[in-house]
PDB file of N, CA and C in Angstrom:
ATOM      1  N   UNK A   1       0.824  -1.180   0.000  1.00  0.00           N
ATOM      2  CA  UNK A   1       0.000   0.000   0.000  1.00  0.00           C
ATOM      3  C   UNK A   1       0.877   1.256   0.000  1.00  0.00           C
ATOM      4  N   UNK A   2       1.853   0.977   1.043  1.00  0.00           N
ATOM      5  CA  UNK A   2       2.651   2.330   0.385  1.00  0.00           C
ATOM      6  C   UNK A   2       3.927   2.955  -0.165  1.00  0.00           C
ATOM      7  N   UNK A   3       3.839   1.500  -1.421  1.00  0.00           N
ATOM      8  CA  UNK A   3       4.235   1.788  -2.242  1.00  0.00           C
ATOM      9  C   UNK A   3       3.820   2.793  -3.384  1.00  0.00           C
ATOM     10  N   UNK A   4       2.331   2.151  -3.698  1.00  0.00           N
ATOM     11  CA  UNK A   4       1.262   2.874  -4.348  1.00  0.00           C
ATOM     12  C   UNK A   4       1.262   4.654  -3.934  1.00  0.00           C
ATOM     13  N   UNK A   5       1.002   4.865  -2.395  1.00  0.00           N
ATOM     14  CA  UNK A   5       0.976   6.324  -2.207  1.00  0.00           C
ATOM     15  C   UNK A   5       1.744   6.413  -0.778  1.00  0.00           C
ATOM     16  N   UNK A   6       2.925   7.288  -0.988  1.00  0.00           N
ATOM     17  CA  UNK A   6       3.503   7.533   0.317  1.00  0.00           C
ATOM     18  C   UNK A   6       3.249   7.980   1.238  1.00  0.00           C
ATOM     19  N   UNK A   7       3.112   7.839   2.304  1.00  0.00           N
ATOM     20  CA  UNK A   7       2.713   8.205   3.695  1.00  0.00           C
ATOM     21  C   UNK A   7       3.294   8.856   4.527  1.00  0.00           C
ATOM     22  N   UNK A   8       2.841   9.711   4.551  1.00  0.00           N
ATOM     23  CA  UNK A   8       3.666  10.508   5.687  1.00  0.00           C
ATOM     24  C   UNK A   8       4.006   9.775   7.655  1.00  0.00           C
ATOM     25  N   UNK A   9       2.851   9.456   8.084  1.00  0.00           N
ATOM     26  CA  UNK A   9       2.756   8.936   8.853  1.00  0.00           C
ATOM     27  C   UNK A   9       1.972   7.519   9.066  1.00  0.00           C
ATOM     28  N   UNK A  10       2.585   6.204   9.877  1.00  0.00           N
ATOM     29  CA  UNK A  10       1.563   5.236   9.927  1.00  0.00           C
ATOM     30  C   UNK A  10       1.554   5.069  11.621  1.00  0.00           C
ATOM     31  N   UNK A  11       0.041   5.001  11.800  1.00  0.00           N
ATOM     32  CA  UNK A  11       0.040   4.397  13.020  1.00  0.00           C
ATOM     33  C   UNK A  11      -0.344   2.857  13.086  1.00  0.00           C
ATOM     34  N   UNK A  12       0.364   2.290  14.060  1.00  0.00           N
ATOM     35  CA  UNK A  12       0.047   0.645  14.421  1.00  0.00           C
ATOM     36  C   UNK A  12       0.101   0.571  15.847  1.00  0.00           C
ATOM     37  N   UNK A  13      -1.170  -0.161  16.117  1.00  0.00           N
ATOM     38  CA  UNK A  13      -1.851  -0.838  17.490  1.00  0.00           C
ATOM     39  C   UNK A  13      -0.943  -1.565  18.150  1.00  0.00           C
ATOM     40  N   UNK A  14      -0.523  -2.100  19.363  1.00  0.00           N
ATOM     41  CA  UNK A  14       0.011  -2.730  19.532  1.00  0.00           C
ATOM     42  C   UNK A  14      -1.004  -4.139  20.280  1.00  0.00           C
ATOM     43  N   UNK A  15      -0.373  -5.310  20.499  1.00  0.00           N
ATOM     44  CA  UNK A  15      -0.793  -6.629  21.253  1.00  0.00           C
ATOM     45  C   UNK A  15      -1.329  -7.558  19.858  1.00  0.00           C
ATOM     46  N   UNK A  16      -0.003  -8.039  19.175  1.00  0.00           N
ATOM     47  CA  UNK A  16       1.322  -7.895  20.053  1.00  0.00           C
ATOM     48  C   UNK A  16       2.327  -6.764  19.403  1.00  0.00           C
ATOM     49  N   UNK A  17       2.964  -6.789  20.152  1.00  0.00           N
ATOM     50  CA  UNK A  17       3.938  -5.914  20.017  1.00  0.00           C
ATOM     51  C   UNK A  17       5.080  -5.867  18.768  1.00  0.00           C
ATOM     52  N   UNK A  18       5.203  -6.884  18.581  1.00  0.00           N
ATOM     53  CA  UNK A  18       6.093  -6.395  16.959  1.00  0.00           C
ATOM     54  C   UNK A  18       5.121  -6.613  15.947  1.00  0.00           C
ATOM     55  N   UNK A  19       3.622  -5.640  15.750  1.00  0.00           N
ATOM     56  CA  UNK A  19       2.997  -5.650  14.664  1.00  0.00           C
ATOM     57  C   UNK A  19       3.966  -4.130  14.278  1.00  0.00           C
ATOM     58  N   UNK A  20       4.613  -3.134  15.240  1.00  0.00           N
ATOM     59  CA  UNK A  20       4.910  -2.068  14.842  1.00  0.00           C
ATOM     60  C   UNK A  20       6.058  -2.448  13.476  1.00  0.00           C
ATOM     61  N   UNK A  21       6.621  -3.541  13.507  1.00  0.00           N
ATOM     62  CA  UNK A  21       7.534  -4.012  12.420  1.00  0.00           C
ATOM     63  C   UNK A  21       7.092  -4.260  11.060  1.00  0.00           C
ATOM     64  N   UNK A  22       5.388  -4.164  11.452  1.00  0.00           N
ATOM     65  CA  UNK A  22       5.183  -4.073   9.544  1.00  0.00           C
ATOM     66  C   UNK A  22       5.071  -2.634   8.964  1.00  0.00           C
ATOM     67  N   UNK A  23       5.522  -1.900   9.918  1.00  0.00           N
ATOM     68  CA  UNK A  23       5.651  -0.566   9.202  1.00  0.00           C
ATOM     69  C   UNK A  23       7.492  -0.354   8.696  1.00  0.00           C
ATOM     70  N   UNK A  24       8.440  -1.216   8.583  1.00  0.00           N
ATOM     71  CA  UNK A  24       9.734  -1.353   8.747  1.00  0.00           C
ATOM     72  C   UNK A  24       9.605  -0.520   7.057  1.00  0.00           C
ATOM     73  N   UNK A  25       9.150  -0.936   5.899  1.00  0.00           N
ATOM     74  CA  UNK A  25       9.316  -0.300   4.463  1.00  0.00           C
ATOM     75  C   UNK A  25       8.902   0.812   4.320  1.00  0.00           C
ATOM     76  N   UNK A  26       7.819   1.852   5.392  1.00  0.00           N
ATOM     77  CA  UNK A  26       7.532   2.615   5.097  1.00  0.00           C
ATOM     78  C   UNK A  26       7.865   3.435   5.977  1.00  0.00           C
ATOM     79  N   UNK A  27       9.017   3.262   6.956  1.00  0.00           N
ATOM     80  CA  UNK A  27       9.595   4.028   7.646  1.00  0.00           C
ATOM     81  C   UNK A  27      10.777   3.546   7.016  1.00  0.00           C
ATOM     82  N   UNK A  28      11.600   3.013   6.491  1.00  0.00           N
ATOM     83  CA  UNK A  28      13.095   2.887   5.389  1.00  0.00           C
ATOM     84  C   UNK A  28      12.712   4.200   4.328  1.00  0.00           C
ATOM     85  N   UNK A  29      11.372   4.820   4.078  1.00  0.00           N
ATOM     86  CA  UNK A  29      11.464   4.944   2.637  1.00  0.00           C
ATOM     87  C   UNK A  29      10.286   6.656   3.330  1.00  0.00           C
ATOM     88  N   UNK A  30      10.745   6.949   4.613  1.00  0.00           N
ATOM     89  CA  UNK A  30      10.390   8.304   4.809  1.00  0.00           C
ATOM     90  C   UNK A  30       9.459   8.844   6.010  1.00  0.00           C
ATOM     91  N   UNK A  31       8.343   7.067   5.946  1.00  0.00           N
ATOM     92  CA  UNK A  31       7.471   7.415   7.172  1.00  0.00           C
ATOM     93  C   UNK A  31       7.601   7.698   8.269  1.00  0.00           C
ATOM     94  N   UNK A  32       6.759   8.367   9.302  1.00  0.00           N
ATOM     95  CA  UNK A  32       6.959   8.532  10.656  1.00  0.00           C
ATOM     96  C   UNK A  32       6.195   6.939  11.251  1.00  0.00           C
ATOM     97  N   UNK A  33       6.728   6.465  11.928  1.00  0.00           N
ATOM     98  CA  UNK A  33       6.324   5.588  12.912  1.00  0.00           C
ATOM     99  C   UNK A  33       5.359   5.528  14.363  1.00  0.00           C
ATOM    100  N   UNK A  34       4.062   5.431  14.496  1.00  0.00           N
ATOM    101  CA  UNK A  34       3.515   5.722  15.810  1.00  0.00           C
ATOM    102  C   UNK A  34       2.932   4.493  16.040  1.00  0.00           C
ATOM    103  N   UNK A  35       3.491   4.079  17.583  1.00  0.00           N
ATOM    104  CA  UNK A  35       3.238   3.183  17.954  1.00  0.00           C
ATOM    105  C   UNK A  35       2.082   3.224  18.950  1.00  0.00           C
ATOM    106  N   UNK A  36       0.856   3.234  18.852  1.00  0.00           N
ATOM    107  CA  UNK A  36      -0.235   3.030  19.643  1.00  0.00           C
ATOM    108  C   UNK A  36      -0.292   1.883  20.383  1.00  0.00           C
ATOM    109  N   UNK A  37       0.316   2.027  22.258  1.00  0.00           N
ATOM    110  CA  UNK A  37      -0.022   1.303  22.952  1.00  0.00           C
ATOM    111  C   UNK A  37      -1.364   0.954  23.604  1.00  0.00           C
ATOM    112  N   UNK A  38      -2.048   0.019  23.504  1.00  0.00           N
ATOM    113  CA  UNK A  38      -3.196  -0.339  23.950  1.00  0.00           C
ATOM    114  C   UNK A  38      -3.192  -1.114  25.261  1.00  0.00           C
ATOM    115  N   UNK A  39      -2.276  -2.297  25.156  1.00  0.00           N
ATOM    116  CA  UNK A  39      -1.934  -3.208  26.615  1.00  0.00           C
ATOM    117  C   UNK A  39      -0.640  -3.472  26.711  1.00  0.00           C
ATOM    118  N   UNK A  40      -0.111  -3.340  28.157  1.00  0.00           N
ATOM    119  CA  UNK A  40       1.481  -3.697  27.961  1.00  0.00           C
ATOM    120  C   UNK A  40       1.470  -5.364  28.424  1.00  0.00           C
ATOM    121  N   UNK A  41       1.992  -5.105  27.389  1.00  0.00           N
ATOM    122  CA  UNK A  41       1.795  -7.081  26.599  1.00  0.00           C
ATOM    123  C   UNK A  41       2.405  -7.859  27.952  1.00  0.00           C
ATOM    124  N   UNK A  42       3.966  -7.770  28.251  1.00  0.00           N
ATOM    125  CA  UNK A  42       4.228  -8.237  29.060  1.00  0.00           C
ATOM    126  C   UNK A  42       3.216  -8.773  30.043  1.00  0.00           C
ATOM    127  N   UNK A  43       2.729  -7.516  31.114  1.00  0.00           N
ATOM    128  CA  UNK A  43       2.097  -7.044  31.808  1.00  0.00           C
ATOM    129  C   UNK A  43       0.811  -8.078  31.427  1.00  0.00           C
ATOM    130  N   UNK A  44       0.355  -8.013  30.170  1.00  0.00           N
ATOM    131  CA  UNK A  44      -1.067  -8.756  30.124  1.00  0.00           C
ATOM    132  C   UNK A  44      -0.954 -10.181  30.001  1.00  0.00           C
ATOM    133  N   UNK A  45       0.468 -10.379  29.290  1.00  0.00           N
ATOM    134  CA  UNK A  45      -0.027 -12.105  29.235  1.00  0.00           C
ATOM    135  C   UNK A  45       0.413 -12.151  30.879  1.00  0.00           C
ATOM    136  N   UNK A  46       1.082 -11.879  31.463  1.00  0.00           N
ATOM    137  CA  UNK A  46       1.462 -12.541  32.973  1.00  0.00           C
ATOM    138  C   UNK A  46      -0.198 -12.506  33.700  1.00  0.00           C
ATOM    139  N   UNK A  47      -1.089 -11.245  33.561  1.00  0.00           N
ATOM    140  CA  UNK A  47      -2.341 -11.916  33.774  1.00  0.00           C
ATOM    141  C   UNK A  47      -3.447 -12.361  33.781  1.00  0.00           C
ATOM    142  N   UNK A  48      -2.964 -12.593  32.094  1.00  0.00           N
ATOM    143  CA  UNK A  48      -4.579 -12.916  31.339  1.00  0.00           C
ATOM    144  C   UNK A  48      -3.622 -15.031  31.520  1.00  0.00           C
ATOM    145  N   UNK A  49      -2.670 -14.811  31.680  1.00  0.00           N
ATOM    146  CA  UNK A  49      -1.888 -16.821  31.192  1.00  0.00           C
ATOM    147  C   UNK A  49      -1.130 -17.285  32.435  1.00  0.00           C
ATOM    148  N   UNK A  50      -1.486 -16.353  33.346  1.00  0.00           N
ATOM    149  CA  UNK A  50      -0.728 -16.517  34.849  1.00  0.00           C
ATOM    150  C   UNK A  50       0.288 -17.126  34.486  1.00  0.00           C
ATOM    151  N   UNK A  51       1.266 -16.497  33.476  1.00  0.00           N
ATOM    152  CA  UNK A  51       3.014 -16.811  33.221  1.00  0.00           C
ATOM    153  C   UNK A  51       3.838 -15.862  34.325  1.00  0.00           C
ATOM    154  N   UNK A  52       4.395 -16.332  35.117  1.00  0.00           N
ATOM    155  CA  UNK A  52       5.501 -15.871  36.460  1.00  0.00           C
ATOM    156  C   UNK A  52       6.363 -14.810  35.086  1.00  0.00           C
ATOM    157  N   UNK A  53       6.207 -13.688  36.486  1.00  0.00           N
ATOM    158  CA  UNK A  53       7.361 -12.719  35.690  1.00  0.00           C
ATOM    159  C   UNK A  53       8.984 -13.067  35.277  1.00  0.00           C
ATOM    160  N   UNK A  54       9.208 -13.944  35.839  1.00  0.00           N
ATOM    161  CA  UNK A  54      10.932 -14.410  35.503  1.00  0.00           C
ATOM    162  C   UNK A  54      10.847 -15.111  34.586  1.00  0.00           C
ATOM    163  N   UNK A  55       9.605 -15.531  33.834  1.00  0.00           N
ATOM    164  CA  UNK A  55      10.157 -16.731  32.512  1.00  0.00           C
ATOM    165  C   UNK A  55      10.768 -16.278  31.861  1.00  0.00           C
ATOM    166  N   UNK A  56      11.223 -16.907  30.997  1.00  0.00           N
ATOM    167  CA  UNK A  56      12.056 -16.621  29.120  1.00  0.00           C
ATOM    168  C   UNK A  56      10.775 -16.320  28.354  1.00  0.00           C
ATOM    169  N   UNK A  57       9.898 -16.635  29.132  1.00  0.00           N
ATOM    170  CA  UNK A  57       8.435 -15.985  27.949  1.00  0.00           C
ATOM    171  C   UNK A  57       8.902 -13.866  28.052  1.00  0.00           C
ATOM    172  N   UNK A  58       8.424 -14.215  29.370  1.00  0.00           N
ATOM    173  CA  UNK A  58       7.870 -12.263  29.747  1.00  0.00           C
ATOM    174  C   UNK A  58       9.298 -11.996  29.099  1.00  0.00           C
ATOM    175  N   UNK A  59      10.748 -12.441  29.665  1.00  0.00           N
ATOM    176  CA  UNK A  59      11.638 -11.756  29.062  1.00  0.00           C
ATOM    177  C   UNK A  59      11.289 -11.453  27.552  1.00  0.00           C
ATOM    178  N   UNK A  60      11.308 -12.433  27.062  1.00  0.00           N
ATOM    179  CA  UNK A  60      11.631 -12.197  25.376  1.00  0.00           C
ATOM    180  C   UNK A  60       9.924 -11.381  24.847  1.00  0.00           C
ATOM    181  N   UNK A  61       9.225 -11.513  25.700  1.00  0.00           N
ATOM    182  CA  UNK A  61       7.618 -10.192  25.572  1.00  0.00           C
ATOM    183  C   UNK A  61       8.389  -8.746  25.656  1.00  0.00           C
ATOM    184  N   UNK A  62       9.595  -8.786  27.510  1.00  0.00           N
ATOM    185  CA  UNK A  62       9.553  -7.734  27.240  1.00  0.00           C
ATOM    186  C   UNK A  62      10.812  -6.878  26.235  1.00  0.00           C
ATOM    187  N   UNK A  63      12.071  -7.719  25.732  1.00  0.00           N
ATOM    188  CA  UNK A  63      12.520  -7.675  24.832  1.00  0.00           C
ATOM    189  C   UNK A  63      11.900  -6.875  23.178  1.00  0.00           C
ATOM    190  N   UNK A  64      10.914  -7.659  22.817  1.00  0.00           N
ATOM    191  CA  UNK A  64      10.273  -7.132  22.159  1.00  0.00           C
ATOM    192  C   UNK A  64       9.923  -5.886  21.889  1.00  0.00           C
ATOM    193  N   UNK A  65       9.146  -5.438  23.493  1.00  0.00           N
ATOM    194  CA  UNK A  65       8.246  -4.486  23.868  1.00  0.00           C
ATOM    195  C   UNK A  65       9.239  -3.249  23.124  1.00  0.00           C
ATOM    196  N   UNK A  66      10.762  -3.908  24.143  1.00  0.00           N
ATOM    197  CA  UNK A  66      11.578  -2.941  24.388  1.00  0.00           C
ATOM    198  C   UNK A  66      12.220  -2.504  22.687  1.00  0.00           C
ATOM    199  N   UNK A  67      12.634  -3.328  21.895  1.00  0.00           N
ATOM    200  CA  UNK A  67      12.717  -3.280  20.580  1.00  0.00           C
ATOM    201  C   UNK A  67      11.560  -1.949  19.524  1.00  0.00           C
ATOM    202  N   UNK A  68       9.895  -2.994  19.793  1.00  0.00           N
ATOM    203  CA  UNK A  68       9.419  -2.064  19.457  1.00  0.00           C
ATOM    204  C   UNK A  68       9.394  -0.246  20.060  1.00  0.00           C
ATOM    205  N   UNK A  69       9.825  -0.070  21.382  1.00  0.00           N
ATOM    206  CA  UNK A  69       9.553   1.046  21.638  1.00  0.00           C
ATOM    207  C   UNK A  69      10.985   1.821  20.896  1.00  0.00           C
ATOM    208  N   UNK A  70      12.118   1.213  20.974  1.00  0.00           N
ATOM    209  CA  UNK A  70      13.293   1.844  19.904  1.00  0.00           C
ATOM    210  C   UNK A  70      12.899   1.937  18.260  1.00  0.00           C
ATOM    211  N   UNK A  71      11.955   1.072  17.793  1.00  0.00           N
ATOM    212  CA  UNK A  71      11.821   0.968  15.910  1.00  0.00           C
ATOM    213  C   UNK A  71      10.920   2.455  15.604  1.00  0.00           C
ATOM    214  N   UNK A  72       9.880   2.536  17.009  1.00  0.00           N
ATOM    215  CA  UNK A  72       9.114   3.600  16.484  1.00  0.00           C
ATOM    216  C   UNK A  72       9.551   4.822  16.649  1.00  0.00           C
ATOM    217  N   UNK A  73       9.050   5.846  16.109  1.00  0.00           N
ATOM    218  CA  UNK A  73       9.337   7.414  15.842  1.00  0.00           C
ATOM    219  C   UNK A  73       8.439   8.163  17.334  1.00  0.00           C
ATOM    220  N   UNK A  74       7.444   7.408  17.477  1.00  0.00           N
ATOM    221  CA  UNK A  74       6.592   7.716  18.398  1.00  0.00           C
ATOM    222  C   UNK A  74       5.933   7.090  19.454  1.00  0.00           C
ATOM    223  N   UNK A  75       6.147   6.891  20.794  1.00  0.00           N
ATOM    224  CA  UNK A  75       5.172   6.207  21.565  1.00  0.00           C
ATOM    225  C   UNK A  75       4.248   6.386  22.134  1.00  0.00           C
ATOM    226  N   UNK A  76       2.599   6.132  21.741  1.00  0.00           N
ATOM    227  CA  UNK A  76       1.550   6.844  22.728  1.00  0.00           C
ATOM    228  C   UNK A  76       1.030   5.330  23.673  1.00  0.00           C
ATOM    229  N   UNK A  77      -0.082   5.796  24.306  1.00  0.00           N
ATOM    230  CA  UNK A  77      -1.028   5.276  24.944  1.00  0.00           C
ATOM    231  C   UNK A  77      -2.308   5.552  25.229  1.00  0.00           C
ATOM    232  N   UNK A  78      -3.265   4.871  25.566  1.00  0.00           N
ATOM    233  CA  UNK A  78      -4.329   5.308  26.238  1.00  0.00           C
ATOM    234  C   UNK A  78      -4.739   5.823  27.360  1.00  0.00           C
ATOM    235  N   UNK A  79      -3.925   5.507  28.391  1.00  0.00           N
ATOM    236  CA  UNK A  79      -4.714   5.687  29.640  1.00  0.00           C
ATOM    237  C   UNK A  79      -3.174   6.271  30.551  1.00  0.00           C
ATOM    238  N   UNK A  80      -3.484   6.316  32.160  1.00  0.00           N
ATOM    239  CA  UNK A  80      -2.833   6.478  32.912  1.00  0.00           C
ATOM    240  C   UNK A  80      -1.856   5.567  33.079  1.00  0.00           C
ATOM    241  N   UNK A  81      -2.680   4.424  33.664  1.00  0.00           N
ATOM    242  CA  UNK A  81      -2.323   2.761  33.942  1.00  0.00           C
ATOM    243  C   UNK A  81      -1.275   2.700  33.191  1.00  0.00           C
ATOM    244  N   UNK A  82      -1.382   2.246  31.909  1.00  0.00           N
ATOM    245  CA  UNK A  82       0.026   2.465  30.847  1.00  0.00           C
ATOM    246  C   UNK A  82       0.878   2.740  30.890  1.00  0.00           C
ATOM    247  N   UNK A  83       0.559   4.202  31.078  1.00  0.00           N
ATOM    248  CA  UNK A  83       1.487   5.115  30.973  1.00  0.00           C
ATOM    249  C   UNK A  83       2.890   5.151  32.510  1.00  0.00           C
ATOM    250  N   UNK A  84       1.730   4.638  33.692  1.00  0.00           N
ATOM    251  CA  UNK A  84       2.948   4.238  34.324  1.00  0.00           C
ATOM    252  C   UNK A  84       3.430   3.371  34.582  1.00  0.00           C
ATOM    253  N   UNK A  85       2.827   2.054  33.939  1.00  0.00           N
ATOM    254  CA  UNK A  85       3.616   0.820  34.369  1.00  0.00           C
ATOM    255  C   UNK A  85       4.960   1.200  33.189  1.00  0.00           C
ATOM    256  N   UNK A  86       4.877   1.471  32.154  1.00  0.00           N
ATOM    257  CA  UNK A  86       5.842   1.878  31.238  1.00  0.00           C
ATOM    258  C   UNK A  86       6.881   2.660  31.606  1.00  0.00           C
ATOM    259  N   UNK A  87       6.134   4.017  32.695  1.00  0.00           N
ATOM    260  CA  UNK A  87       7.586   4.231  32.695  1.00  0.00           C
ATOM    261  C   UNK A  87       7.890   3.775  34.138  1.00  0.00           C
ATOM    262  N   UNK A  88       7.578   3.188  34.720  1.00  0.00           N
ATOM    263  CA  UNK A  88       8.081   2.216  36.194  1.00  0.00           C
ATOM    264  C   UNK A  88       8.863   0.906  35.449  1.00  0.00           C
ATOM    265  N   UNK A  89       9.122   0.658  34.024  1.00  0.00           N
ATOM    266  CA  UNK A  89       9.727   0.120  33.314  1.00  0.00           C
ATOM    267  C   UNK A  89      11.245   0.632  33.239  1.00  0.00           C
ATOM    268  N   UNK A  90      11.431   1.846  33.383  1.00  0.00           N
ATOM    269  CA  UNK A  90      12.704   2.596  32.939  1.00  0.00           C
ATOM    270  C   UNK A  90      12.831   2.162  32.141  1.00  0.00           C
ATOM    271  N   UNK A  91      13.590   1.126  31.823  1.00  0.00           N
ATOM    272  CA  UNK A  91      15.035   1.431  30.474  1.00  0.00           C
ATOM    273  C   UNK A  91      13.727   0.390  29.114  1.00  0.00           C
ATOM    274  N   UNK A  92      13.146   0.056  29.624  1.00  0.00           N
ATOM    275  CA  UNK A  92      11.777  -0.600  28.690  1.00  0.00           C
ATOM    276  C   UNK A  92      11.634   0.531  28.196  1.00  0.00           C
ATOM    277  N   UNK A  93      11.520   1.822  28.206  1.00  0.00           N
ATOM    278  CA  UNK A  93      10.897   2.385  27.822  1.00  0.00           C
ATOM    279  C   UNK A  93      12.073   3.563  26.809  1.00  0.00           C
ATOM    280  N   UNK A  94      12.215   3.649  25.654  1.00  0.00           N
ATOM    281  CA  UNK A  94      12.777   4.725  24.881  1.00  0.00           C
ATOM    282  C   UNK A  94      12.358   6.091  24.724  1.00  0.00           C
ATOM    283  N   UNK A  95      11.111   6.247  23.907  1.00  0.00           N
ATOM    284  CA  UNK A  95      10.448   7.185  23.641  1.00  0.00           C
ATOM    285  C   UNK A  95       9.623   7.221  24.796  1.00  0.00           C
ATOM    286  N   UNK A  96       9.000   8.905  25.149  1.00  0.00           N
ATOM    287  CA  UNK A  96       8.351   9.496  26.098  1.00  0.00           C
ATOM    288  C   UNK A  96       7.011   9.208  25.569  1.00  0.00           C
ATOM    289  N   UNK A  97       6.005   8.272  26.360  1.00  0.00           N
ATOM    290  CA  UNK A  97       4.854   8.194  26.305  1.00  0.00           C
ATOM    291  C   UNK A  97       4.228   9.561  26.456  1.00  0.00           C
ATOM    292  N   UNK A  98       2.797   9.153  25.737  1.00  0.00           N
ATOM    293  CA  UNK A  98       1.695  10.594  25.739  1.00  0.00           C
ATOM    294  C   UNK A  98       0.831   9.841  25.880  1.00  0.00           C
ATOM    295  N   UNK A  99      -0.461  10.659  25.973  1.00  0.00           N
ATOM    296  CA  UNK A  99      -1.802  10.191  25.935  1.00  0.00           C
ATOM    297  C   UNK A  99      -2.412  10.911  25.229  1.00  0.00           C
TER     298      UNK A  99
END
């Protein structure tokens, strides 16, 4: 799609978290990147799958997380909640959340 017409900006949802990676061609080729946080994934599978925070799961969730929050140009959120488990994350966190 944007090849066809260039984009200035794309936003992508997150959960999970490296959907922000299908914007990788159209941020190589000019786009801005916004990453719309909805749930912090980590955070949700530990308690929507009662997975213990020390697995190699949550790590490599929050690996990810942490990846996607460096690929994007932008990090938002929805709510409060979010916004501070993210940054009670420190170094999880790159870009300055908004709401």
């Amino acid at each position: 799609m944007h090849a066809k017409k260039k984009y200035a900006v794309i936003d992508i949802n997150n959960l999970p978290d490296f959907l922000v990676f299908a914007g990788a061609y159209a941020k190589w080729t000019g786009a801005k990147i916004v990453f719309d946080m909805h749930e912090v994934t980590p955070e949700f599978y530990i308690s929507k799958y009662g997975i213990k925070p020390n697995t190699w799961t949550v790590r490599l969730l929050e690996f990810i997380e942490r990846k996607s929050f460096h690929f994007a140009d932008y990090v938002i959120n929805i709510n409060h909640t979010i916004e501070d488990v993210s940054s009670n994350a420190g170094s999880r966190l790159q870009n300055q959340p908004s709401l």
